[in-house]
Protein backbone atom coordinates (compact mmCIF):
# COMPACT_ATOMS: atom_id res chain seq x y z
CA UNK A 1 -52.42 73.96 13.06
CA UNK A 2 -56.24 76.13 13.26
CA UNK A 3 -55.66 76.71 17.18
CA UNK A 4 -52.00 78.11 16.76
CA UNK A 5 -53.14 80.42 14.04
CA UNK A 6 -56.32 81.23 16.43
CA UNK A 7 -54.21 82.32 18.82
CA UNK A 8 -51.18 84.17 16.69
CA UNK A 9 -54.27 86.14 15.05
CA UNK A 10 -55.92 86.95 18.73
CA UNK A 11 -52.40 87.99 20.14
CA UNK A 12 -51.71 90.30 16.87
CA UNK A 13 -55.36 91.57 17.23
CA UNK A 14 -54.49 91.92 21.13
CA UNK A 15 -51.15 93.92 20.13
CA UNK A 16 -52.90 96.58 17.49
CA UNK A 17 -55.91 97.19 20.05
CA UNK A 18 -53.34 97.49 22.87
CA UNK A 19 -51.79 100.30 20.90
CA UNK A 20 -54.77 102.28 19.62
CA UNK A 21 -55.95 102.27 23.98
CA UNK A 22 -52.30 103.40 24.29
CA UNK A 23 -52.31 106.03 21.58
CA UNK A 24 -55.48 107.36 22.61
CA UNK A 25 -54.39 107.62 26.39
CA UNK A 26 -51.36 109.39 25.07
CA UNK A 27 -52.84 111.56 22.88
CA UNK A 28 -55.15 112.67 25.65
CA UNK A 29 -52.73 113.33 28.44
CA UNK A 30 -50.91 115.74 25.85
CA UNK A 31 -53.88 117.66 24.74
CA UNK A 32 -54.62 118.14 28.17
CA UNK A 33 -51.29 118.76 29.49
CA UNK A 34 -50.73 121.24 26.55
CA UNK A 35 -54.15 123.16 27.24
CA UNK A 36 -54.54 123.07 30.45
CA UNK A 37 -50.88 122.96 31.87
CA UNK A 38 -49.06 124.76 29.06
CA UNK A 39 -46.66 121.75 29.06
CA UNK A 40 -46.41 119.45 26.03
CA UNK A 41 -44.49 116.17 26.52
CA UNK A 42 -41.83 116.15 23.90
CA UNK A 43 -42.17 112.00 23.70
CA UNK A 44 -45.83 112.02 23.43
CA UNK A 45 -45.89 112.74 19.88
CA UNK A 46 -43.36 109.92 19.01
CA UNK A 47 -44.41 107.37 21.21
CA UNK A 48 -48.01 107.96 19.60
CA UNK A 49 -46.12 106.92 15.85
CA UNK A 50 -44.45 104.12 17.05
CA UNK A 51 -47.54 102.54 18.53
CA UNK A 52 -48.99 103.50 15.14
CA UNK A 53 -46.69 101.28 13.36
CA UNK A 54 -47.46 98.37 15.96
CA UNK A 55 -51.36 98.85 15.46
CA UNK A 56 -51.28 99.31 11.47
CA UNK A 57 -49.15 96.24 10.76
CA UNK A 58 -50.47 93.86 13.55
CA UNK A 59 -53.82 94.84 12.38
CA UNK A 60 -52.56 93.87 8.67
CA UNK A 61 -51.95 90.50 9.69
CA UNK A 62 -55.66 89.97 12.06
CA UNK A 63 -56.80 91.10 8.24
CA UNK A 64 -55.40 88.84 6.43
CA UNK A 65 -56.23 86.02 8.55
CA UNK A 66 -59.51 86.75 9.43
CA UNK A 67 -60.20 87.52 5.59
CA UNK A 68 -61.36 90.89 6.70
CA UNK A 69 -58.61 92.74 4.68
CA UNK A 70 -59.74 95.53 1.56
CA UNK A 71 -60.75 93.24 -1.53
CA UNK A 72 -63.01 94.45 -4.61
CA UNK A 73 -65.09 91.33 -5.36
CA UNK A 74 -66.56 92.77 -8.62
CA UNK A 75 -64.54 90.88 -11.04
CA UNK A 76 -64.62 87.32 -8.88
CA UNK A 77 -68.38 87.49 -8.78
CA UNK A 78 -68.99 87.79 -12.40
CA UNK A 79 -66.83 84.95 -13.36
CA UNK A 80 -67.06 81.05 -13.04
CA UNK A 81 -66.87 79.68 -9.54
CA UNK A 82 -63.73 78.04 -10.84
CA UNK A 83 -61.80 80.97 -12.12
CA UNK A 84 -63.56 82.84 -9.05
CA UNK A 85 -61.37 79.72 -7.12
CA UNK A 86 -58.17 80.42 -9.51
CA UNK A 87 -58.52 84.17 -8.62
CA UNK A 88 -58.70 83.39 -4.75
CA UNK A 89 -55.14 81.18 -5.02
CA UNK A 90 -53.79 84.07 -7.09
CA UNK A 91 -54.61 86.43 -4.47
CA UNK A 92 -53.00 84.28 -1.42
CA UNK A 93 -49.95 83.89 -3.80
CA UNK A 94 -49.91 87.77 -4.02
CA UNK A 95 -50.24 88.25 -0.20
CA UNK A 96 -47.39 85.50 0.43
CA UNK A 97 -44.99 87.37 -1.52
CA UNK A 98 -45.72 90.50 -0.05
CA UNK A 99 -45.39 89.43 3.09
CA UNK A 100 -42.09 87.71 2.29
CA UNK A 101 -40.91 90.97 0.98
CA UNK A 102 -41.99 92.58 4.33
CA UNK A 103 -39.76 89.73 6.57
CA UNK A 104 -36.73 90.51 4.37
CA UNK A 105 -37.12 94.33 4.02
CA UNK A 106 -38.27 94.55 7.40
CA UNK A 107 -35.89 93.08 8.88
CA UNK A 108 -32.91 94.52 6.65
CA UNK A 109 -34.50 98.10 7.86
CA UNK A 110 -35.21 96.87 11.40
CA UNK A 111 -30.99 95.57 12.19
CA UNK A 112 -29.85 98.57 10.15
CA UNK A 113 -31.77 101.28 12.17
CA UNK A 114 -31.29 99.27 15.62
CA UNK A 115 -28.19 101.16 16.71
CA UNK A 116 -29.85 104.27 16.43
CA UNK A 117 -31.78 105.85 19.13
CA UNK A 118 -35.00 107.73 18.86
CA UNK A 119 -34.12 110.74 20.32
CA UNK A 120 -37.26 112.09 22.77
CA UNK A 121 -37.88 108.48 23.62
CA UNK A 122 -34.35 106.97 24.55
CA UNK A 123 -35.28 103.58 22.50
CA UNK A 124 -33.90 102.17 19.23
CA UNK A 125 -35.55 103.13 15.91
CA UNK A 126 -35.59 99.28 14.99
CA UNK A 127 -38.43 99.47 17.87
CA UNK A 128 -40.18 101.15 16.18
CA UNK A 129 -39.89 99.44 12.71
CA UNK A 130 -40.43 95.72 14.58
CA UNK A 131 -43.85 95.30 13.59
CA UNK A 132 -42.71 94.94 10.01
CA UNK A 133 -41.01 91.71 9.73
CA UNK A 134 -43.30 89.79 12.52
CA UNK A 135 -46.51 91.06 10.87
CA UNK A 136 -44.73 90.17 7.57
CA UNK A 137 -44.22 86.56 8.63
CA UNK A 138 -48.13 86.30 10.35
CA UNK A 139 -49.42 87.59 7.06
CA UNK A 140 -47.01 84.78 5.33
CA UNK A 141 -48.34 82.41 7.49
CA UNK A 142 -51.84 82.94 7.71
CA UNK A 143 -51.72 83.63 3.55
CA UNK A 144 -50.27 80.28 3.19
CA UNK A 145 -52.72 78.61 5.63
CA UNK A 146 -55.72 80.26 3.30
CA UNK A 147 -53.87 79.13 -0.07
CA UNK A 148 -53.67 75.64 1.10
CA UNK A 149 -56.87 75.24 2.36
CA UNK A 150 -57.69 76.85 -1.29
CA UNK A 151 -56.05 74.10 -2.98
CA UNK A 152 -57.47 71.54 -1.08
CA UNK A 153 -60.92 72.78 -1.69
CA UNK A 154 -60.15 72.92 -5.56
CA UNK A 155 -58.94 69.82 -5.68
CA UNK A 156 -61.82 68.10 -4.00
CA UNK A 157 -63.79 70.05 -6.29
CA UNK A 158 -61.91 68.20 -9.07
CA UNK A 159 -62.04 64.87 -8.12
């Protein structure tokens, strides 16, 4: 199961770094075409959000699984190693529901918005609101991979 999640974390990591080259291309062709060309493209702009979207949330789920995510350790590292361990299955619970919520809102948001084009680009809003129900099932995944390898660990500690 370790290699598949290897490579669903390097293809989400390839995805978000993919879009930050992309945005950053964009970004610069319209600064340049606005200052040196007088001619802003009206899709730049937009195109630059919805690659946003792809390299927030894809990055989200590289986060979670390479444990590289926002956490405040204060509280864990004053407390017993076992209640630190209690604290760490806690916080993978957490993450698994949030990233349930994320499949089932994102993808409520994603079919609802579908039909609906984005006007300067000529693609469907849903496009643009993909990245929350796949990064919403990697961060499922990957949470679930880190609370079972959590509970094995505690329970070899218990034996």
């Amino acid at each position: 199961m370790k290699p598949l999640l290897d490579r669903l974390s390097r293809l989400s990591l390839f995805i978000s770094a993919l879009s930050i080259v992309a945005m950053t291309a964009i970004i610069s062709y319209q600064v340049v075409a606005r200052y040196f060309f007088n001619a802003s493209p009206a899709w730049s702009e937009r195109l630059s959000l919805v690659l946003l979207g792809y390299l927030v949330f894809f990055g989200a789920a590289t986060g979670v699984y390479e444990k590289f995510h926002i956490r405040i350790d204060a509280l864990r590292n004053a407390v017993s190693p076992k209640l630190a361990k209690a604290f760490d299955i806690g916080a993978n619970f957490v993450v698994i529901c949030t990233g349930i919520v994320m499949v089932i809102a994102g993808l409520h948001l994603t079919t609802t918005l579908w039909p609906f084009d984005i006007p300067s680009l000529g693609l469907p809003r849903g496009l643009a609101l993909l990245p929350i129900p796949i990064a919403g099932a990697l961060i499922t995944l990957f949470a679930g991979s880190h609370l079972i390898d959590d509970l094995r660990s505690a329970s070899k500690k218990a034996d």
